[in-house]
Protein backbone atom coordinates (compact mmCIF):
# COMPACT_ATOMS: atom_id res chain seq x y z
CA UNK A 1 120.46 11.06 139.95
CA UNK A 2 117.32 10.22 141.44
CA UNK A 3 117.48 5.64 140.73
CA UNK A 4 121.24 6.31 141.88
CA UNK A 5 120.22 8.49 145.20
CA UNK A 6 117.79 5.38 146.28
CA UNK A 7 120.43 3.18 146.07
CA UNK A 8 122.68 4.57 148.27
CA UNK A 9 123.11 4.83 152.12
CA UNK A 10 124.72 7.32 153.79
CA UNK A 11 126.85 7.57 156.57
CA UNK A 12 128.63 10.51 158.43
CA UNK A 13 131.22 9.21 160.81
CA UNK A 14 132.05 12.18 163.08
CA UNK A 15 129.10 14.80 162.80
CA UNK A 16 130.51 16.39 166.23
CA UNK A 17 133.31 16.92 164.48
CA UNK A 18 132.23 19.83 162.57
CA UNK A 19 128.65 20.80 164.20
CA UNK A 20 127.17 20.64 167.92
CA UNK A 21 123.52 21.24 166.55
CA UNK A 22 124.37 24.59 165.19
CA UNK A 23 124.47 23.59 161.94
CA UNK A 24 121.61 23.16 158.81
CA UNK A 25 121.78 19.81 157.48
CA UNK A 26 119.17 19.91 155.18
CA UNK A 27 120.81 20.38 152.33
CA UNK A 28 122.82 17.41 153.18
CA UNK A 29 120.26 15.16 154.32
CA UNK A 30 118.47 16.00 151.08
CA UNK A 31 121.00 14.35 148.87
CA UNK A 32 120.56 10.60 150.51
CA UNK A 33 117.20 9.08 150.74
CA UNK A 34 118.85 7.20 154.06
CA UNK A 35 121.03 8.62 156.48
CA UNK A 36 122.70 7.50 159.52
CA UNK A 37 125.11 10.46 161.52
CA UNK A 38 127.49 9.33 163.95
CA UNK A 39 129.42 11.13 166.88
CA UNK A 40 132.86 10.49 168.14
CA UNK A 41 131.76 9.56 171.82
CA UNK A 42 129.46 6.89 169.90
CA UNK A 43 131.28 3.18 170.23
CA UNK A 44 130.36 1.39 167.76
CA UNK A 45 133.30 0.32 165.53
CA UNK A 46 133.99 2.29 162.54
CA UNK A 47 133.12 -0.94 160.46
CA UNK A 48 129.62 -1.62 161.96
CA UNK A 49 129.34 2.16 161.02
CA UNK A 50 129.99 2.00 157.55
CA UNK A 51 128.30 -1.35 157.03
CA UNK A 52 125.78 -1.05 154.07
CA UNK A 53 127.16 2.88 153.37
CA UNK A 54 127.41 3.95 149.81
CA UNK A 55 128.54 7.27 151.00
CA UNK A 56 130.94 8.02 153.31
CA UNK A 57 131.58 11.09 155.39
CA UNK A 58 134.49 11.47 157.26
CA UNK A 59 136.15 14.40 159.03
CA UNK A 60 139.24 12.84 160.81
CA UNK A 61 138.19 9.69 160.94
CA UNK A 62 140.90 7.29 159.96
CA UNK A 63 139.88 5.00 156.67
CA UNK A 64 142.86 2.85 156.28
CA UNK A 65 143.07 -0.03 153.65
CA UNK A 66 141.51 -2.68 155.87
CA UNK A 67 138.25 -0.54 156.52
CA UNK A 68 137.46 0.54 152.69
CA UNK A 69 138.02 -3.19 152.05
CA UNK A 70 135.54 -4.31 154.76
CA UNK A 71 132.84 -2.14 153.12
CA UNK A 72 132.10 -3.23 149.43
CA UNK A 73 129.18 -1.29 148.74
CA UNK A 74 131.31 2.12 149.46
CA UNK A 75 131.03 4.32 146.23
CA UNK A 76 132.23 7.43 147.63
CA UNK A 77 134.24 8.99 150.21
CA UNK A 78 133.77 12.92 151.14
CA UNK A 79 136.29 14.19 153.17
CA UNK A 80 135.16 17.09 155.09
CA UNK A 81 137.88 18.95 155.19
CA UNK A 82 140.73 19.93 152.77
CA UNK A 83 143.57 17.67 154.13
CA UNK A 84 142.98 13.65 152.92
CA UNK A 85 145.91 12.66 154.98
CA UNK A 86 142.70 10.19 156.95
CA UNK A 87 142.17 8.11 153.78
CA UNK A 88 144.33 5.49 152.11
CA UNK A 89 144.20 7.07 148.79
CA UNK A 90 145.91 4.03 147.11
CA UNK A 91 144.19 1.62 148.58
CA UNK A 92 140.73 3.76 147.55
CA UNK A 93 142.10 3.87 144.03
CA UNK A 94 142.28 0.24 143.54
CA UNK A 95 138.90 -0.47 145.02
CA UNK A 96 137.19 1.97 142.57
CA UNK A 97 136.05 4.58 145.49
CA UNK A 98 136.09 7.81 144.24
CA UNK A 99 137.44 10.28 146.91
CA UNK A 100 136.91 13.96 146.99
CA UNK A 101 137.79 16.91 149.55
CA UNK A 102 136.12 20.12 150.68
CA UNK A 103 138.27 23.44 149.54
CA UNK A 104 138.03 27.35 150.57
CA UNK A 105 135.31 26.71 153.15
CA UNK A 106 137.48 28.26 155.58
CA UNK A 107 139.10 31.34 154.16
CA UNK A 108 137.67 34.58 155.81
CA UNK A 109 137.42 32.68 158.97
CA UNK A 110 140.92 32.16 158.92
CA UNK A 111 142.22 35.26 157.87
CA UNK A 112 140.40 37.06 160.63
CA UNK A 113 141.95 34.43 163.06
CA UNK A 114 145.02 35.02 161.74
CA UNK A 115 144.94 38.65 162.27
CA UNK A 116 143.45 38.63 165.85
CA UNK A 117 146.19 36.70 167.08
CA UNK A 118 149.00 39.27 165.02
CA UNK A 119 146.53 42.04 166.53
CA UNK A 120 146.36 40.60 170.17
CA UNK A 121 150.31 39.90 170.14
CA UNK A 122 150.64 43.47 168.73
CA UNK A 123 148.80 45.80 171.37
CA UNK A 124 149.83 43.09 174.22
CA UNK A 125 146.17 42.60 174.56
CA UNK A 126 146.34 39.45 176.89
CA UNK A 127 148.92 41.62 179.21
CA UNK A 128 146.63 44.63 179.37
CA UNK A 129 143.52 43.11 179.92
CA UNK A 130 145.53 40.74 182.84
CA UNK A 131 146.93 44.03 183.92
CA UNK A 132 143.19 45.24 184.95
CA UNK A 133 141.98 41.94 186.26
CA UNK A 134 144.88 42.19 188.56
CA UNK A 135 144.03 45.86 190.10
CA UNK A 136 147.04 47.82 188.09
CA UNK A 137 145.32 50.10 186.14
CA UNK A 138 142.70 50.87 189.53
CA UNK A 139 146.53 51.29 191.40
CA UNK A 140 147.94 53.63 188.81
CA UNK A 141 149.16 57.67 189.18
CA UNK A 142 148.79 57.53 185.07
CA UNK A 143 145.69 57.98 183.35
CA UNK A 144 146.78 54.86 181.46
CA UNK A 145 149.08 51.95 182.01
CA UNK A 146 152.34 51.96 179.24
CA UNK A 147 154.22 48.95 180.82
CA UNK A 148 153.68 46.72 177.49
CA UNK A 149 155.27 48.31 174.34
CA UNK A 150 152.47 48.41 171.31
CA UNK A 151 153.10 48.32 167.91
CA UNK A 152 151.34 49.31 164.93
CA UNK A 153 150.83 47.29 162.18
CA UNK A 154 151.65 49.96 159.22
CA UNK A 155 154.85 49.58 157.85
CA UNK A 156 155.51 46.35 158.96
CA UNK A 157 156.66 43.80 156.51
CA UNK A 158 154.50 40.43 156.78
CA UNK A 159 156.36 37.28 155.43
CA UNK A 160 154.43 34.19 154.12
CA UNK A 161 154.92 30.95 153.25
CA UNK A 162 152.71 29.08 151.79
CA UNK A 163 150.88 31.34 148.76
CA UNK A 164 148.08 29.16 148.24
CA UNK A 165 144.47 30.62 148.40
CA UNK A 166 144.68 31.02 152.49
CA UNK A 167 148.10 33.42 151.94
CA UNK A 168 146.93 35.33 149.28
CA UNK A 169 143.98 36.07 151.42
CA UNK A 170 146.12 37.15 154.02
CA UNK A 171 148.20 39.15 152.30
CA UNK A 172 145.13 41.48 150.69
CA UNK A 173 144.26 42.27 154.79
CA UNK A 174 147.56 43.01 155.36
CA UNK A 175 147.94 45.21 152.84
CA UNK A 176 144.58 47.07 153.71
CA UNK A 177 146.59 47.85 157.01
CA UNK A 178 149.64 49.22 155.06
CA UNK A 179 151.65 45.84 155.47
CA UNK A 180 154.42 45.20 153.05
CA UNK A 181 153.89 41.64 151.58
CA UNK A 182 157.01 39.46 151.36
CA UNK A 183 156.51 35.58 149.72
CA UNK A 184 158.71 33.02 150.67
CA UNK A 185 159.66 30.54 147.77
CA UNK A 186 158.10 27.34 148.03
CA UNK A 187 159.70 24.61 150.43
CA UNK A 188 161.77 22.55 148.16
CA UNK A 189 160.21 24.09 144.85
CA UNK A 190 161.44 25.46 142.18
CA UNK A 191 162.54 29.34 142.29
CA UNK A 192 160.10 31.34 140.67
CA UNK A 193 159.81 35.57 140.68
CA UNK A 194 158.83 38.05 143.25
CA UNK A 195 159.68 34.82 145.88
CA UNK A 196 162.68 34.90 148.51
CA UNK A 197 164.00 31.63 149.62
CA UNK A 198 163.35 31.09 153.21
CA UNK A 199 166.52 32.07 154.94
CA UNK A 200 166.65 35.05 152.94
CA UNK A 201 162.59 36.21 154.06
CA UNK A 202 163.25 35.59 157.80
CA UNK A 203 165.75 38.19 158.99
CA UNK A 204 163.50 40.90 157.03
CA UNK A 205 160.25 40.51 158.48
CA UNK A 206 158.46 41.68 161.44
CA UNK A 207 155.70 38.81 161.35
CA UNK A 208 155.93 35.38 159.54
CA UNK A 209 152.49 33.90 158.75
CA UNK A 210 152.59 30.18 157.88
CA UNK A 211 149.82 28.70 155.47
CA UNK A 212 151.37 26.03 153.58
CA UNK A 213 150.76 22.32 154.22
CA UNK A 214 152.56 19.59 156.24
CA UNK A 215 154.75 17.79 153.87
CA UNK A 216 158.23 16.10 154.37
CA UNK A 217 159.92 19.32 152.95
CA UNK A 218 157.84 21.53 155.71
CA UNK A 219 158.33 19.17 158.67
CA UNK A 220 160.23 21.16 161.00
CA UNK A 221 160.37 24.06 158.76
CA UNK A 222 160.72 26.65 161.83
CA UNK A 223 163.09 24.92 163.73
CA UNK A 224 166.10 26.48 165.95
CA UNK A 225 168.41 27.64 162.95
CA UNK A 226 165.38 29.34 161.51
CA UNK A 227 164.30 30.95 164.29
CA UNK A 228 167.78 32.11 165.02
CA UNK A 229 167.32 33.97 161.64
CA UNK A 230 164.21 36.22 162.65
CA UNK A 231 164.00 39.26 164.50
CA UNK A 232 164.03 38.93 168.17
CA UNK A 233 161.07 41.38 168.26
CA UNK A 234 159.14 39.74 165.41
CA UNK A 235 156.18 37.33 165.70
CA UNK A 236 155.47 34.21 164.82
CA UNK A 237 151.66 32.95 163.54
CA UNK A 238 151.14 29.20 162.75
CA UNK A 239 147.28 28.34 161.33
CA UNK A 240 148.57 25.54 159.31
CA UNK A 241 149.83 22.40 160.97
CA UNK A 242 151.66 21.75 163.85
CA UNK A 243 154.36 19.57 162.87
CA UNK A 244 155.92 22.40 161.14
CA UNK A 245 156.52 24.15 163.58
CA UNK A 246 159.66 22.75 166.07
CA UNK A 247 157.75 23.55 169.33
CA UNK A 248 160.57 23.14 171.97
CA UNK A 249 162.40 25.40 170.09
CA UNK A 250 159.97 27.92 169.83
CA UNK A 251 159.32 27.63 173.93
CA UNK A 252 162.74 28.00 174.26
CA UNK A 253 162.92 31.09 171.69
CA UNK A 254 160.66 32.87 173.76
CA UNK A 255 161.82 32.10 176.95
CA UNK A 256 165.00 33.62 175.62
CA UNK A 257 163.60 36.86 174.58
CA UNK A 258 164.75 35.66 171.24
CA UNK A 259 161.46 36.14 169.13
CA UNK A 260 158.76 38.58 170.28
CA UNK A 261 155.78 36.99 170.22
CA UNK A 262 154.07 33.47 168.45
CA UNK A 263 150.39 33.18 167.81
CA UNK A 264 150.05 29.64 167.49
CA UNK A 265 146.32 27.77 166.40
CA UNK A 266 147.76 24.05 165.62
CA UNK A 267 149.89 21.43 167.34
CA UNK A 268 151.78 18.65 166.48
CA UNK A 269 149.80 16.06 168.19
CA UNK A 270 146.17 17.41 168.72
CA UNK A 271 144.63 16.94 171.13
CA UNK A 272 147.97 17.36 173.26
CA UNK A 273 147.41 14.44 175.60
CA UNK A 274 151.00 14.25 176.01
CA UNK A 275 151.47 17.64 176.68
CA UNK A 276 153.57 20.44 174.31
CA UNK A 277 156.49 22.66 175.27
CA UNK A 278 153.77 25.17 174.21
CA UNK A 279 151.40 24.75 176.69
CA UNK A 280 153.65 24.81 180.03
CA UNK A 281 153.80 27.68 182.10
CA UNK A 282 155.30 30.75 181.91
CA UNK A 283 156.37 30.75 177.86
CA UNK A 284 155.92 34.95 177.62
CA UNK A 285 154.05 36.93 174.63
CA UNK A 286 152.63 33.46 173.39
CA UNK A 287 148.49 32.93 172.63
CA UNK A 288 147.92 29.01 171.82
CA UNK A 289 144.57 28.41 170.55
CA UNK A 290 143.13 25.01 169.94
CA UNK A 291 142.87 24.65 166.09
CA UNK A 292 139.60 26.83 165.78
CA UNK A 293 140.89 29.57 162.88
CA UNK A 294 138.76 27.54 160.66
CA UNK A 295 135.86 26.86 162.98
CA UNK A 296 133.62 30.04 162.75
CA UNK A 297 130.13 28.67 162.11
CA UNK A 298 129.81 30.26 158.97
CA UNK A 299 132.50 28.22 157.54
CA UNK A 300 131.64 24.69 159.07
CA UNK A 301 128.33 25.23 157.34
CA UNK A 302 130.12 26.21 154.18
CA UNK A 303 131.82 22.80 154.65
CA UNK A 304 128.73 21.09 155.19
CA UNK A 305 127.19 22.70 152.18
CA UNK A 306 130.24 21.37 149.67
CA UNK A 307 129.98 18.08 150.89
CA UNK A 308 126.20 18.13 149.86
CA UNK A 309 127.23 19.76 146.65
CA UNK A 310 130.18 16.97 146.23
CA UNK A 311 127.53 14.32 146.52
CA UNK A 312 125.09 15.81 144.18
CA UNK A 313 127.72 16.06 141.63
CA UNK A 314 128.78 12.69 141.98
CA UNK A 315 125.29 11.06 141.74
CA UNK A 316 125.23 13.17 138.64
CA UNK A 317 127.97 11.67 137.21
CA UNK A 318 130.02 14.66 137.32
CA UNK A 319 132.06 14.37 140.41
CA UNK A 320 133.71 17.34 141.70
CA UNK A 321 136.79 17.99 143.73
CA UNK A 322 138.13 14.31 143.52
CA UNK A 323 141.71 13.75 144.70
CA UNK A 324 141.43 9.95 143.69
């Protein structure tokens, strides 16, 4: 490991992207005898930044065909993140770049995202704590204000989609609060037991939790005709991608008293320059956040600590987590 280390440069393209200064980089820094760590506000072009690099980091940074071709010395590629949709895996392939992701990091932080925006939605938490900001409570003949109905989580029947590692996680909470677990068959996939197809999940359950990835078959997933299918009083939670959700029919869903509630963490385009039917006003019983359920700083340094581990491995000649 140690001829191949000195040999190699290496280069993270969007550090800000994953830590303000919060983070330990030791452990990566360690793996490289050279180092140079970009930011996104930082304008030099993505080619001047991977000129020389053996290594590459990259969170979202975009390497198309044109870029991994501009930089011949480029060994490796560590994504750091799970998604690779940011690298021309093809084009990688041909070059001889090995490519390799970052998995799991994220799990409890997204599970406990997940259930603080089912939680929030649930007791009306962003109603009630408006309702004493606003001088209600102070104004009240009642020892406590009732004007938001709460429910409880026990006995409710959670639907998921998407079964991976992220939905199993979610479904061990929810059963810890005396959830009933119901597992949508895979969009597109084959049937397989103790799954509902889609249509079939959506009229039963009280809260649909999506964790499955943004594919053609998942594009639009939870569009109008689905929606129509759920409960008006159920909820909706979306800590996957954005694009499968259909947004202006959610808004309008809402508006319509036709769904109960959506906690949503991800957007189709992100940042929204152009705006979202999500984010105008007066949408009721909705919480957007902006794509932090993975983002607790336990997991970004989790992420940072597999992409160290990803480059070890590889120096090593065992590389780990490749996906081309």
């Amino acid at each position: 490991m140690t001829a191949l280390k000195g040999d190699l440069t290496g280069v993270f393209l969007d550090l800000d992207t994953v830590g303000r200064g919060d983070l330990n980089l030791a452990g990566l820094r360690a793996t490289l005898t050279e180092w140079r760590m970009y930011d996104t506000a930082d304008d030099t072009p993505v080619a001047e930044r991977m000129a020389g690099a053996g290594v590459i980091v990259s969170n979202k940074v975009v390497l198309d065909a044109a870029l991994l071709r501009a930089a011949p010395g480029l060994k490796l590629v560590c994504v750091a993140a799970t998604g690779t949709n940011n690298v021309d895996l093809g084009a990688a392939a041909d070059l001889g770049i090995r490519v390799c992701n970052v998995r799991g990091y994220a799990t409890p932080a997204v599970v406990q995202h997940v259930f603080a925006l089912i939680l929030a939605l649930r007791t009306r938490l962003v109603d009630y704590r408006r309702a004493v900001a606003d001088g209600r409570w102070q104004r009240s003949p009642h020892f406590c204000l009732l004007d938001y109905p709460i429910r409880e989580l026990t006995g409710s029947k959670l639907g998921i989609v998407g079964y991976g590692e992220l939905g199993k996680a979610v479904a061990r909470v929810a059963e810890a609060f005396g959830m009933q677990v119901l597992i949508s068959q895979r969009p597109g996939g084959p049937e397989r037991p103790g799954r509902l197809p889609l249509h079939e999940l959506l009229h039963q359950v009280d809260i649909l939790s999506l964790h499955c990835p943004l594919t053609p078959q998942t594009q639009g997933l939870i569009g109008g005709e689905a929606l129509k299918l759920m409960r008006p009083d159920a909820l909706l939670i979306n800590a996957a991608r954005g694009g499968i959700v259909d947004e202006a029919a959610l808004a309008s869903a809402l508006r319509a008293g036709r769904l109960g509630g959506a906690g949503i963490d991800v957007l189709t385009e992100e940042p929204p320059l152009r705006g979202s039917p999500l984010l105008e006003t007066g949408v009721p019983n909705l919480i957007v956040t902006p794509h932090i359920a993975w983002a607790s700083r336990e997991s970004r340094q989790r992420l940072v600590d597999e992409v160290a581990r990803n480059i070890q491995a590889f120096l090593a000649g065992r590389p780990r987590n490749l996906v081309s």
